[in-house]
Protein backbone atom coordinates (compact mmCIF):
# COMPACT_ATOMS: atom_id res chain seq x y z
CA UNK A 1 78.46 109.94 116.11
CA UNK A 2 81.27 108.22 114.44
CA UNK A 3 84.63 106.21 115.91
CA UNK A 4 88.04 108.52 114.88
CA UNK A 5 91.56 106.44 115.64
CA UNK A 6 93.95 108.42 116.43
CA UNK A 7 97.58 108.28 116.55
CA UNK A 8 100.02 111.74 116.65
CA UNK A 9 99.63 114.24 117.76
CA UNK A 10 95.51 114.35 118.77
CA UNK A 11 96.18 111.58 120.83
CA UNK A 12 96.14 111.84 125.21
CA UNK A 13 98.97 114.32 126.53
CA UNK A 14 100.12 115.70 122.76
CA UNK A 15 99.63 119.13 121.73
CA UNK A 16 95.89 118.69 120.00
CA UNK A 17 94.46 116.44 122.38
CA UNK A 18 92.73 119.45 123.18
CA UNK A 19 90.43 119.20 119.92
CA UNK A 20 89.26 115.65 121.39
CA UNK A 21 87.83 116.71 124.47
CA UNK A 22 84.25 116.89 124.08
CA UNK A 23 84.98 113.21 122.32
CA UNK A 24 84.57 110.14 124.25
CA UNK A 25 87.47 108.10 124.69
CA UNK A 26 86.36 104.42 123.64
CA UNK A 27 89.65 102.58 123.78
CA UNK A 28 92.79 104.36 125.42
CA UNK A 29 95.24 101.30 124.09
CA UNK A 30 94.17 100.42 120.29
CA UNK A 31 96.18 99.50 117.17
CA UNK A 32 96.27 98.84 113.50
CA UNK A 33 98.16 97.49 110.55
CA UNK A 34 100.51 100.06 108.87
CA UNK A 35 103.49 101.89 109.06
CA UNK A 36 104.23 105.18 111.13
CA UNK A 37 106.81 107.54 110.03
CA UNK A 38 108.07 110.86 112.05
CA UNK A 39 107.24 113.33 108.96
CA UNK A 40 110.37 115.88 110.64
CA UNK A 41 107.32 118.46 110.45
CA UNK A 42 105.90 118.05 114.17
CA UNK A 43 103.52 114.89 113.41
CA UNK A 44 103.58 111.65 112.34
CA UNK A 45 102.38 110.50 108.68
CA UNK A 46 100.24 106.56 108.87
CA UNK A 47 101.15 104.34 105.68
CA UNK A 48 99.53 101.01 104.83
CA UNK A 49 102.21 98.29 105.39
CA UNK A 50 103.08 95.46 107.38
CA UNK A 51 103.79 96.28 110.91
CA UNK A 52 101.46 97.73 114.18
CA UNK A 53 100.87 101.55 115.00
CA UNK A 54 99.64 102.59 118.33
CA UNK A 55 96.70 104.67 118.86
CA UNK A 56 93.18 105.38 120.35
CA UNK A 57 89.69 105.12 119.70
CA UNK A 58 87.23 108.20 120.40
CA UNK A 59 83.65 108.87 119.97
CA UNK A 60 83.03 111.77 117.84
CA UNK A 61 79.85 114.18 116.33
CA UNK A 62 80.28 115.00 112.64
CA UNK A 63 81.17 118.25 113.88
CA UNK A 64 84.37 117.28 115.38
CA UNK A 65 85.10 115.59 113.12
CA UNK A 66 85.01 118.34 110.64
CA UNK A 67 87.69 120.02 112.72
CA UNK A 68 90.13 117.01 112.34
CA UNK A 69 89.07 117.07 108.51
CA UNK A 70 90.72 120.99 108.50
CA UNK A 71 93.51 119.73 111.36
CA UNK A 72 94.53 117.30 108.97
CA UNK A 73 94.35 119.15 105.48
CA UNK A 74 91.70 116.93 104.08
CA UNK A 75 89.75 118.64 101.88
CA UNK A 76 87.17 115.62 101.06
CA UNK A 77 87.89 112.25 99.01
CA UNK A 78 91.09 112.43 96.89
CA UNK A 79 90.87 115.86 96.86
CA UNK A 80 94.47 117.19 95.40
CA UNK A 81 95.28 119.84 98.21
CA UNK A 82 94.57 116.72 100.34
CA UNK A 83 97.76 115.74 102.95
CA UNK A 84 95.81 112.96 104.43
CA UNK A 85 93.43 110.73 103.14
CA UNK A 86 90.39 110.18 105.53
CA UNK A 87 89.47 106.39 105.22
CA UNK A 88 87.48 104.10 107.52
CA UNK A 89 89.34 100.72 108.44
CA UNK A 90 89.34 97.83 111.21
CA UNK A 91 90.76 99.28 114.61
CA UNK A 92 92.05 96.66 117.34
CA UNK A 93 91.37 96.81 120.58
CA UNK A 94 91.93 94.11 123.70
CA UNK A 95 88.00 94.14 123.86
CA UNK A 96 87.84 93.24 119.70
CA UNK A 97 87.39 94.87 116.68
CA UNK A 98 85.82 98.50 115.54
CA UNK A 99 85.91 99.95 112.48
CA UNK A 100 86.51 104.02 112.86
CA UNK A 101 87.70 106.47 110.72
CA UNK A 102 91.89 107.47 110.63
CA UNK A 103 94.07 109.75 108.34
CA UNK A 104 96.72 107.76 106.14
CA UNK A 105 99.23 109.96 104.53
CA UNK A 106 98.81 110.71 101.04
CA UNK A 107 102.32 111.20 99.67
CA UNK A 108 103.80 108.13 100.19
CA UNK A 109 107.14 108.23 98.22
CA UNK A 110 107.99 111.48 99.87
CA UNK A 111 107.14 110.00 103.57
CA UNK A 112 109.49 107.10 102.71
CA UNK A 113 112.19 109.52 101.35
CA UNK A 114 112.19 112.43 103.49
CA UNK A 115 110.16 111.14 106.55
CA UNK A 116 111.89 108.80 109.30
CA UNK A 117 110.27 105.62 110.57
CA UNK A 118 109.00 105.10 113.59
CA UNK A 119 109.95 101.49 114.59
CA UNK A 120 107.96 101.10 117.60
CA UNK A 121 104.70 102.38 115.92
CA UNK A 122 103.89 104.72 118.87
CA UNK A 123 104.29 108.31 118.37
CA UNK A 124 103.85 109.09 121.96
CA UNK A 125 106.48 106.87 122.82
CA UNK A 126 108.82 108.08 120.33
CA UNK A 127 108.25 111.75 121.06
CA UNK A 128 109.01 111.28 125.25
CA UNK A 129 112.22 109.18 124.08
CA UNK A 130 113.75 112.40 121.71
C-alpha cells in the first residue's frame, strides 16, 4: 500500500474520482507547497514554488497506482514521453505530516507560458467557480 495526493481531476466529485474508489481516503482536506496552474487541457499541472495547493490523501495498492501512472502519462523516472513526474514529497494534513506520492508537471516553461494559474491552489474550487 502506498499514500497518492491528489489534486485535479482524481480528486472527490471530479471526473476520475472514479479510479480512486477501491482507495482509502486518508485525509479529505490536505495540502502542499507548489504552484497549481489550469493547463487549458481539462486538468491542472502541480509546479514546485512558493505558495499552497489543495488536495487529498488516499491509500492505494501498487496496482492502482499503476493506473494513475498510465492516467497521468508517466512512463517511469524521467522517462521522455513522461507529462508528469511521479515523486514522493511531505503532504500536510490538520492531523500532521505524511509523505505520499503526487504528479508534478514536467514541462515547466510551457505550464508557465501557455497554462493559467490557479491562485487559490484548489482545482475543485476553481472548476465550480468557471
Amino acid at each position: 500500500m502506498v499514500l497518492l495526493f491528489v489534486y485535479g481531476s482524481l480528486r472527490q466529485g471530479m471526473y476520475n474520482a472514479p479510479l480512486l474508489r477501491r482507495g482509502r481516503l486518508v485525509a479529505k482536506e490536505a495540502w502542499v507547497n507548489g504552484v497549481l496552474y489550469d493547463t487549458g487541457e481539462g486538468y491542472p499541472g502541480l509546479i514546485a514554488g512558493e505558495g499552497r495547493v489543495w488536495g487529498e490523501v488516499y491509500q492505494i495498492t501498487q496496482q492502482e497506482l499503476r493506473w494513475v501512472d498510465r492516467l497521468e502519462d508517466y512512463n517511469g523516472p524521467n522517462h521522455p514521453d513522461n507529462l508528469y513526474e511521479r515523486i514522493s514529497l511531505k503532504v500536510r494534513t490538520p492531523e500532521g505530516e505524511q509523505t505520499a506520492y503526487t504528479y508534478y508537471y514536467r514541462d515547466v516553461e510551457r505550464l508557465k507560458q501557455k497554462g493559467k494559474k490557479v491562485a487559490s491552489g484548489d482545482w475543485v474550487a476553481y472548476v465550480n467557480m468557471k
